[in-house]
Protein backbone atom coordinates (compact mmCIF):
# COMPACT_ATOMS: atom_id res chain seq x y z
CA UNK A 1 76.33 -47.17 20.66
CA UNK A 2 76.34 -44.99 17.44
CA UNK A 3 77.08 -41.99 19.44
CA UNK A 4 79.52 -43.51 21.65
CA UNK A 5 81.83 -44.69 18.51
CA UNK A 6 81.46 -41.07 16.77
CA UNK A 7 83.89 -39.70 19.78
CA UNK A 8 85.66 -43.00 19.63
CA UNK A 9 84.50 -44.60 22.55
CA UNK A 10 83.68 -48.81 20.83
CA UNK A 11 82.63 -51.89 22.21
CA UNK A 12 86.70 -52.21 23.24
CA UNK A 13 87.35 -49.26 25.04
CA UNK A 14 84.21 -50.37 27.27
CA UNK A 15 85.51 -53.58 27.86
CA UNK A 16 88.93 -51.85 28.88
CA UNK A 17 87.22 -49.36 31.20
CA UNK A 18 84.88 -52.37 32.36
CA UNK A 19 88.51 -54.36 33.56
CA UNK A 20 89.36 -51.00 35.23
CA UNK A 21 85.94 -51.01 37.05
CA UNK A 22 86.56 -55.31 37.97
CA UNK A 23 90.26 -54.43 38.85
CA UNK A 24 89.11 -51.78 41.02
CA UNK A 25 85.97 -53.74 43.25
CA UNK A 26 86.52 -57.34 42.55
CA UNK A 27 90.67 -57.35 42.06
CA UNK A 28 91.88 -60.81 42.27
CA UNK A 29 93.51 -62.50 45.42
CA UNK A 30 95.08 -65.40 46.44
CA UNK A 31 94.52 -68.93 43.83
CA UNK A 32 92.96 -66.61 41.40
CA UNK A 33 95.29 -63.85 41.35
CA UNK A 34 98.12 -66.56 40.70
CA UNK A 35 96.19 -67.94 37.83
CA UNK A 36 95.74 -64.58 36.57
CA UNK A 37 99.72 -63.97 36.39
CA UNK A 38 99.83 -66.95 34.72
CA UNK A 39 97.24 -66.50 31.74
CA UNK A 40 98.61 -62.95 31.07
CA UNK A 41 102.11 -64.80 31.07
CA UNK A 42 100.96 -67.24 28.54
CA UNK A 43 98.65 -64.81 26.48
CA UNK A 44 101.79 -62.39 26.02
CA UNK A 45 104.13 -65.49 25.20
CA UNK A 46 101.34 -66.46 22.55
CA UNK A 47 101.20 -63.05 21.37
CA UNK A 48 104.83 -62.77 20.77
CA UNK A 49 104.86 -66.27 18.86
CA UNK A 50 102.54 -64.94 16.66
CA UNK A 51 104.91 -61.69 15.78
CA UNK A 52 107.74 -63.97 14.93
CA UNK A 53 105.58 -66.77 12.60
CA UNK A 54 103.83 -63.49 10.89
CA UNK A 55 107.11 -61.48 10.27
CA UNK A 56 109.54 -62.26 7.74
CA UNK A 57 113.60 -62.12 9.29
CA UNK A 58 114.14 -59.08 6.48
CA UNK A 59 111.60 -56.67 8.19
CA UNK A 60 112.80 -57.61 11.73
CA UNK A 61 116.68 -56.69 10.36
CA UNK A 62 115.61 -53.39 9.02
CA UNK A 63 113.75 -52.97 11.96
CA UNK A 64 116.50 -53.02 14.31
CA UNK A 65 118.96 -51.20 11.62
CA UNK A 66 116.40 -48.27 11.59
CA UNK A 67 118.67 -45.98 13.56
CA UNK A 68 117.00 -42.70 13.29
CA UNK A 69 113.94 -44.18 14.70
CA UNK A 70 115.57 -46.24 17.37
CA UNK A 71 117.57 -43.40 18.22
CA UNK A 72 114.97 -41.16 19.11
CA UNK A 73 113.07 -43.98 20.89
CA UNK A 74 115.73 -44.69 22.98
CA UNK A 75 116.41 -40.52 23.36
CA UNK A 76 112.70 -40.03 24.70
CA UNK A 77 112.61 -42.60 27.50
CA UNK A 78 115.75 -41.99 29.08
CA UNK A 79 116.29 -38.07 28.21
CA UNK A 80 113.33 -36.13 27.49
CA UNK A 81 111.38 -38.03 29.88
CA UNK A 82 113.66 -37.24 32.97
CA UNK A 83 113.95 -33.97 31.36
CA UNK A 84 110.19 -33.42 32.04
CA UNK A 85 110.33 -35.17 35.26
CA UNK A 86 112.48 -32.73 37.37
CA UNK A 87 110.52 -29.97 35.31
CA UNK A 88 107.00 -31.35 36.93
CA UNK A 89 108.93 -32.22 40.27
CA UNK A 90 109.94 -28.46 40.95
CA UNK A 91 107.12 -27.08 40.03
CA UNK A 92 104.58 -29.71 41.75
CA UNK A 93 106.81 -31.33 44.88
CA UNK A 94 105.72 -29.53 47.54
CA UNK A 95 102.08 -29.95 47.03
CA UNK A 96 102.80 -33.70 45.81
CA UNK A 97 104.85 -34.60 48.72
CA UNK A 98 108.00 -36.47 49.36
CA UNK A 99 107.04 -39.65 48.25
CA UNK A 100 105.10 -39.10 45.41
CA UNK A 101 107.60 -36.53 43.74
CA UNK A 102 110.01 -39.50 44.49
CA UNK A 103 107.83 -41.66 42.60
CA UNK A 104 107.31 -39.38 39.70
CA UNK A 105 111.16 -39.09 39.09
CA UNK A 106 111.05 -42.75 38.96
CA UNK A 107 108.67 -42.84 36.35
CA UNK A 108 110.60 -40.73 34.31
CA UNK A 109 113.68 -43.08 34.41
CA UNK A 110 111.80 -46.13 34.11
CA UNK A 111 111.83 -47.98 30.38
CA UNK A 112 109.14 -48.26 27.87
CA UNK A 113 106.44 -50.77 28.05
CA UNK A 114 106.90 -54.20 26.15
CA UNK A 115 103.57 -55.80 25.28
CA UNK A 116 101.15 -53.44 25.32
CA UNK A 117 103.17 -50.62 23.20
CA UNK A 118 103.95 -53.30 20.52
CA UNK A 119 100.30 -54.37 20.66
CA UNK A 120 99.21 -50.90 20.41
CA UNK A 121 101.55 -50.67 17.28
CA UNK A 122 100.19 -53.49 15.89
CA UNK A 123 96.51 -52.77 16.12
CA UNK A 124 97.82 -48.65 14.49
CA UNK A 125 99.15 -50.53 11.75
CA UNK A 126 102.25 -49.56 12.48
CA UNK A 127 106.24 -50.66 12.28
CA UNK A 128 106.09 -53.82 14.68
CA UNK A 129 109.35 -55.24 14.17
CA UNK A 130 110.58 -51.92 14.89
CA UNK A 131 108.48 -51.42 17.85
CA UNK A 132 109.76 -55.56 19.14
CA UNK A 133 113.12 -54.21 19.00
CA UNK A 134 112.83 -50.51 20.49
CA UNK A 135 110.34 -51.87 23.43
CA UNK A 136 113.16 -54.70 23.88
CA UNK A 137 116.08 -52.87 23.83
CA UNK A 138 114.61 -49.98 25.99
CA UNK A 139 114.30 -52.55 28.77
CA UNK A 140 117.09 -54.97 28.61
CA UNK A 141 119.12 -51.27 28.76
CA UNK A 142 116.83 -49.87 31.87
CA UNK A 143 117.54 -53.09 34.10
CA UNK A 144 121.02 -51.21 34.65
CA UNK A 145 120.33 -48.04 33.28
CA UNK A 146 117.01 -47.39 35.36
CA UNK A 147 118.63 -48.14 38.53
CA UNK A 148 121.80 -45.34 38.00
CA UNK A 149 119.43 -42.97 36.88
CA UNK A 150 117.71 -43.01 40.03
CA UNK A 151 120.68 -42.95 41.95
CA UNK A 152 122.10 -39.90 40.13
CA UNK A 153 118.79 -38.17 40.15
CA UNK A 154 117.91 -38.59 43.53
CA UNK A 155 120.66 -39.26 45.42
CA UNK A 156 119.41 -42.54 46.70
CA UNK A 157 121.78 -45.52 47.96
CA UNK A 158 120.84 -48.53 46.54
CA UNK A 159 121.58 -51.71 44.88
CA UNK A 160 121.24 -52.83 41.24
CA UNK A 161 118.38 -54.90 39.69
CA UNK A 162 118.33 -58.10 40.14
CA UNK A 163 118.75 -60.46 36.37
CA UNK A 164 114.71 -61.41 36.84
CA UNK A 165 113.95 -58.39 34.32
CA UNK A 166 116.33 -59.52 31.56
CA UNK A 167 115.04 -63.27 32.09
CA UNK A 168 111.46 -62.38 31.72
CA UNK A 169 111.68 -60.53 28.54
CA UNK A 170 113.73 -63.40 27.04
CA UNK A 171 111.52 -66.13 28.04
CA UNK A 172 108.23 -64.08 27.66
CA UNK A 173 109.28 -61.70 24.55
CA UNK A 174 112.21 -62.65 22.87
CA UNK A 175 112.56 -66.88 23.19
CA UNK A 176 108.69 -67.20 21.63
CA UNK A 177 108.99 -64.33 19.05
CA UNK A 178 112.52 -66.18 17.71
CA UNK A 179 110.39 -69.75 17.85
CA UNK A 180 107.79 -68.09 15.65
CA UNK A 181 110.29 -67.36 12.78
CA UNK A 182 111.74 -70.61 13.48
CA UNK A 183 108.45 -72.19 12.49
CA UNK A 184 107.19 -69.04 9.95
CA UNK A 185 108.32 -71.52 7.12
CA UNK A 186 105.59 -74.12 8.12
CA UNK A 187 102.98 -71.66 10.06
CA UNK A 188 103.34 -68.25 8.68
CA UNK A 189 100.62 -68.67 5.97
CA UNK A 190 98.16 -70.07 8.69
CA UNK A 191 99.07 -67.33 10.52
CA UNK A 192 98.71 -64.86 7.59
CA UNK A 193 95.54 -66.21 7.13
CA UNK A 194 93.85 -65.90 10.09
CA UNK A 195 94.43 -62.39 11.51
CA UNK A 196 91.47 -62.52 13.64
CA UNK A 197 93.52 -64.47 15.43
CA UNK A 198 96.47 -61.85 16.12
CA UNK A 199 93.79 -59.26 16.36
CA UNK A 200 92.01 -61.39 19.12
CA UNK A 201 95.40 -61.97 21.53
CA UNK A 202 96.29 -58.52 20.55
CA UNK A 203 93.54 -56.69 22.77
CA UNK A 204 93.07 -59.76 25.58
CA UNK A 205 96.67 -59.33 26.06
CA UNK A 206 95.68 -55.55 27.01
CA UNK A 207 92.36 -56.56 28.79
CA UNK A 208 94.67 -58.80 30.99
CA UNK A 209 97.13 -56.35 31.76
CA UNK A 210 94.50 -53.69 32.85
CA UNK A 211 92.67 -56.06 35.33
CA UNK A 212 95.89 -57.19 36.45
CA UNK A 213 97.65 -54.13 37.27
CA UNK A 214 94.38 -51.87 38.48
CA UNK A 215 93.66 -55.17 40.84
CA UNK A 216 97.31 -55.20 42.36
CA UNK A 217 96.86 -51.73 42.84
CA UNK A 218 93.68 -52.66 44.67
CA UNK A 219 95.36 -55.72 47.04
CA UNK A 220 98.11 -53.78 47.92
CA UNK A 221 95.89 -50.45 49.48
CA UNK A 222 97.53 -47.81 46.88
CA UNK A 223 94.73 -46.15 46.47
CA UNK A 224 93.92 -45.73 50.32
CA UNK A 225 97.08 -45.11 51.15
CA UNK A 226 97.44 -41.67 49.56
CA UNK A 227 94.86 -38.93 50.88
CA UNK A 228 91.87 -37.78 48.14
CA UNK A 229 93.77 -34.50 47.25
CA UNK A 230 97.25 -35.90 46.90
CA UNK A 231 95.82 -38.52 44.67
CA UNK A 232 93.82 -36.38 42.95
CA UNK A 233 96.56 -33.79 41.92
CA UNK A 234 98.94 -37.56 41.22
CA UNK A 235 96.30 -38.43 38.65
CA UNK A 236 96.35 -34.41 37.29
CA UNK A 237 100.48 -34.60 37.09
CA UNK A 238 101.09 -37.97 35.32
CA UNK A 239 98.20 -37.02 32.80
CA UNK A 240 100.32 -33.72 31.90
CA UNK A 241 103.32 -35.50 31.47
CA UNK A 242 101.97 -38.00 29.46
CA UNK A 243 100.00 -34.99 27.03
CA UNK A 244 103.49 -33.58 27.01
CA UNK A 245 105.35 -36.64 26.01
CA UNK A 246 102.84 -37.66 23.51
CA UNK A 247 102.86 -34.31 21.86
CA UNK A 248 106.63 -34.02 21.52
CA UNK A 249 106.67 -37.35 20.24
CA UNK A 250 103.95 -36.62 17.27
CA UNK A 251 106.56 -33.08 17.02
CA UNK A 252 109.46 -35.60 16.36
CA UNK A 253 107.66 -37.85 13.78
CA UNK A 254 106.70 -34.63 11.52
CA UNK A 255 110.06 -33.05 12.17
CA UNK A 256 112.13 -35.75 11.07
CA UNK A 257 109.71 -36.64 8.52
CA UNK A 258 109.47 -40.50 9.44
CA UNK A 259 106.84 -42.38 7.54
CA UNK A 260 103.87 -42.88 9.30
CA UNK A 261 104.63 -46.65 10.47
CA UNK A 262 107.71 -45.53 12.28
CA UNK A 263 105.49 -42.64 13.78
CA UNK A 264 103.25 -44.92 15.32
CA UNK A 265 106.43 -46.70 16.77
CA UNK A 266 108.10 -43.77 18.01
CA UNK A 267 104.57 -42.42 19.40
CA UNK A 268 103.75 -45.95 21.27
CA UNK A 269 107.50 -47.02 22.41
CA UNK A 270 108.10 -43.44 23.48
CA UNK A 271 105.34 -42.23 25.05
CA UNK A 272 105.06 -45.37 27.61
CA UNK A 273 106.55 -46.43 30.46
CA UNK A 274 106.74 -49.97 32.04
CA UNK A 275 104.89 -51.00 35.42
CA UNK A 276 106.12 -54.68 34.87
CA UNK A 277 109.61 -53.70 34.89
CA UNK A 278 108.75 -50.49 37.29
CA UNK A 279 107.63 -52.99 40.07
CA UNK A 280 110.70 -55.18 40.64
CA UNK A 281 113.36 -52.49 39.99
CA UNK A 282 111.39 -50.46 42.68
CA UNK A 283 111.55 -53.53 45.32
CA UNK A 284 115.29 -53.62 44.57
CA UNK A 285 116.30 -50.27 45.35
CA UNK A 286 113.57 -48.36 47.64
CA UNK A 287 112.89 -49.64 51.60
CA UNK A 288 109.41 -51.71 51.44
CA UNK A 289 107.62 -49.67 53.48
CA UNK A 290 108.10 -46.57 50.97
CA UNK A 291 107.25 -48.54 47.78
CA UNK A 292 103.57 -48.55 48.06
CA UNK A 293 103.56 -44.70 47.61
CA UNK A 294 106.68 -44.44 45.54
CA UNK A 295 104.91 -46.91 42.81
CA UNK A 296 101.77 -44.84 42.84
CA UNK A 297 102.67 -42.17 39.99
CA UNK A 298 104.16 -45.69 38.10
CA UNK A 299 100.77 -47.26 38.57
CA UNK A 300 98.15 -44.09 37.22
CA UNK A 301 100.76 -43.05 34.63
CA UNK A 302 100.29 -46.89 33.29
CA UNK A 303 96.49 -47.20 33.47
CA UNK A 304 96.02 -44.01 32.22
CA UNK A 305 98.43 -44.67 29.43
CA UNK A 306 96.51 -47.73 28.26
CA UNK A 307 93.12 -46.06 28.12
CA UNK A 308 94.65 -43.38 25.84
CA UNK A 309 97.03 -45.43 23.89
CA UNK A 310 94.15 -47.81 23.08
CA UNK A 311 91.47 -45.17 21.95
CA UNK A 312 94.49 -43.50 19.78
CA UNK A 313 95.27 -46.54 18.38
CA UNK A 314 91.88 -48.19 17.73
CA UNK A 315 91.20 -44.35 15.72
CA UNK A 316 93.85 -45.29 13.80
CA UNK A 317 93.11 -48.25 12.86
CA UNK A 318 89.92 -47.19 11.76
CA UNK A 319 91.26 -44.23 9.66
CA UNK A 320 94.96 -44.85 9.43
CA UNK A 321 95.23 -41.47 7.61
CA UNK A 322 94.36 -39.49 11.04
C-alpha cells in the first residue's frame, strides 16, 4: 500500500476505481437503481448544507464579486472548450464517425460540473464559495446557452431545455446551501468542529456519482453499442482534450497570477464538464435513437475526469504546495 500511495494511488482512489469496476458488472436496475438516484440526491443536498452552515455570507460575496476568476471560468467552458472541440473534430471525425464527433462537439458546449468540481475544490483546499458560484452560474447559463451553442455549431434543429435543469440545481445546490447559512448562526461551530464530517460526504458524494453514472452507462448498452476501435480511439480523444484543457487552465492561473485557492477553482470548474446536466439537455434536442452514441464522449470525458480530478486533488491536499 506504501508503494501504491508514493505514485498517489490511496485507499480512495481504489475505492473510486472499485465503483467503476461495480458500475461496470453489477450496475444497478430497477428498485435499486431508483434508490440509488435518490441517496446521491440526498448526499449532494447534505453536502451543500454543509457549505452554507461552514461558510460565512462575507466569503460567499467575495466569491461571487471575484470577477477575474469568474471570468475566466465562465471563458473556458463556453469558449476555449468549443474552441478545442472543432479543433479535435476536424482532425479526428472521420475516424470517430458521425455520431461520436457529434457527441464530442456536445461536450464541448456542455457546462461545468456542480458537485463533484466543488467537492474536488474543497478536498484541494481551495476557493469553495468561489467554486459554488462559478459551478452554479456555469449551469443555470448552459440550460439556454448549451442548447444555442449546439444549434450554431452543428446546425441541428431543435428545441430548448426544458426548466428541470434550473429546478434541480436550486432544490439540490442552491435551496440547501442558502438553509445552511440560514442556520450557520446556531450550527456553524458544530460544523466547524467536526470536519470529518464534510470530509466524509465530500468523497461519498463522488463514490455515488461514479457508480451511478458508469452503471447507467452499463443499463443503457453504451458501451456495446460503439465497436472496440471506435471506443477505443473515443476514450484516446476525450483524454486529450481533457490534458489540453487542464493544462491551459494551470497556464491561466500562473499567467494571471491568481492565488493558489482561486487556481484550484479555475482548474476544477474549468476543466469539467457536466453529465447530469449533459443527459437531459441531450434528450431535449437530439432524436432518441441517436442519444445513446451522441452521450458516449459526455459519459468517458466524465468518468475519466473524476479519476483524474480526484488523484490531483487528493495530491493536493496532501502537499498543498504542489
Amino acid at each position: 500500500m506504501q508503494a501504491l500511495k508514493r505514485i498517489g494511488i490511496d485507499t480512495y482512489m481504489l475505492l473510486l476505481v472499485g465503483m467503476v469496476l461495480l458500475g461496470v458488472f453489477l450496475p444497478a436496475r430497477g428498485m435499486a437503481a431508483e434508490a440509488l438516484r435518490g441517496a446521491t440526491f440526498w448526499a449532494v443536498t447534505l453536502l451543500f448544507f454543509l457549505y452554507g452552515a461552514k461558510l460565512d455570507a462575507a466569503s460567499v460575496r467575495a466569491g461571487l464579486l471575484n470577477l477575474r476568476l469568474q471570468g475566466l471560468t465562465f471563458g473556458a467552458t463556453y469558449a476555449l472548450f468549443p474552441v478545442l472541440g472543432i479543433a479535435l473534430a476536424a482532425l479526428f471525425g472521420g475516424v470517430l464517425g458521425p455520431e461520436l464527433t457529434l457527441g464530442l462537439l456536445f461536450l464541448a458546449v456542455l457546462p461545468s460540473t456542480v458537485q463533484s468540481s466543488i467537492a474536488f475544490t474543497s478536498i484541494a483546499g481551495g476557493n469553495v464559495p468561489a467554486a459554488i458560484c462559478a459551478a452554479s452560474l456555469s449551469n443555470l447559463v448552459g440550460v439556454v446557452l448549451t442548447p444555442l451553442l449546439v444549434t450554431h455549431l452543428l446546425h441541428h434543429d431543435g428545441g430548448g431545455a426544458s426548466l428541470d435543469a434550473i429546478q434541480k440545481i436550486a432544490v439540490q445546490i442552491l435551496l440547501p446551501f442558502v438553509a445552511g447559512q440560514l442556520l450557520r448562526r446556531w450550527i456553524g461551530g458544530f460544523v466547524q468542529r467536526h470536519r470529518l464530517l464534510t470530509m466524509t460526504v465530500d468523497r461519498g458524494s463522488i463514490l455515488l456519482i461514479v457508480y451511478s453514472a458508469f452503471g447507467a452507462g452499463t443499463v443503457a448498452g453504451i458501451w456495446s453499442a460503439i465497436p472496440l476501435p471506435g471506443l477505443v480511439l473515443c476514450f484516446l480523444v476525450t483524454a486529450l482534450l481533457l490534458a489540453l484543457v487542464m493544462g491551459a487552465m494551470l497556464g491561466a492561473g500562473r499567467l494571471f497570477r491568481l492565488p493558489p485557492q482561486d487556481r484550484a477553482v479555475l482548474f476544477f470548474c474549468g476543466s469539467t464538464k457536466s453529465l447530469a446536466s449533459g443527459l437531459p439537455i441531450a434528450t431535449a434536442i437530439f432524436p432518441a435513437a441517436a442519444v445513446g452514441a451522441i452521450v458516449l464522449p459526455v459519459m468517458v470525458y466524465h468518468m475519466t475526469q473524476l479519476l483524474v480530478c480526484s488523484a490531483i486533488a487528493q495530491r493536493l491536499a496532501r502537499n498543498p504546495r504542489a
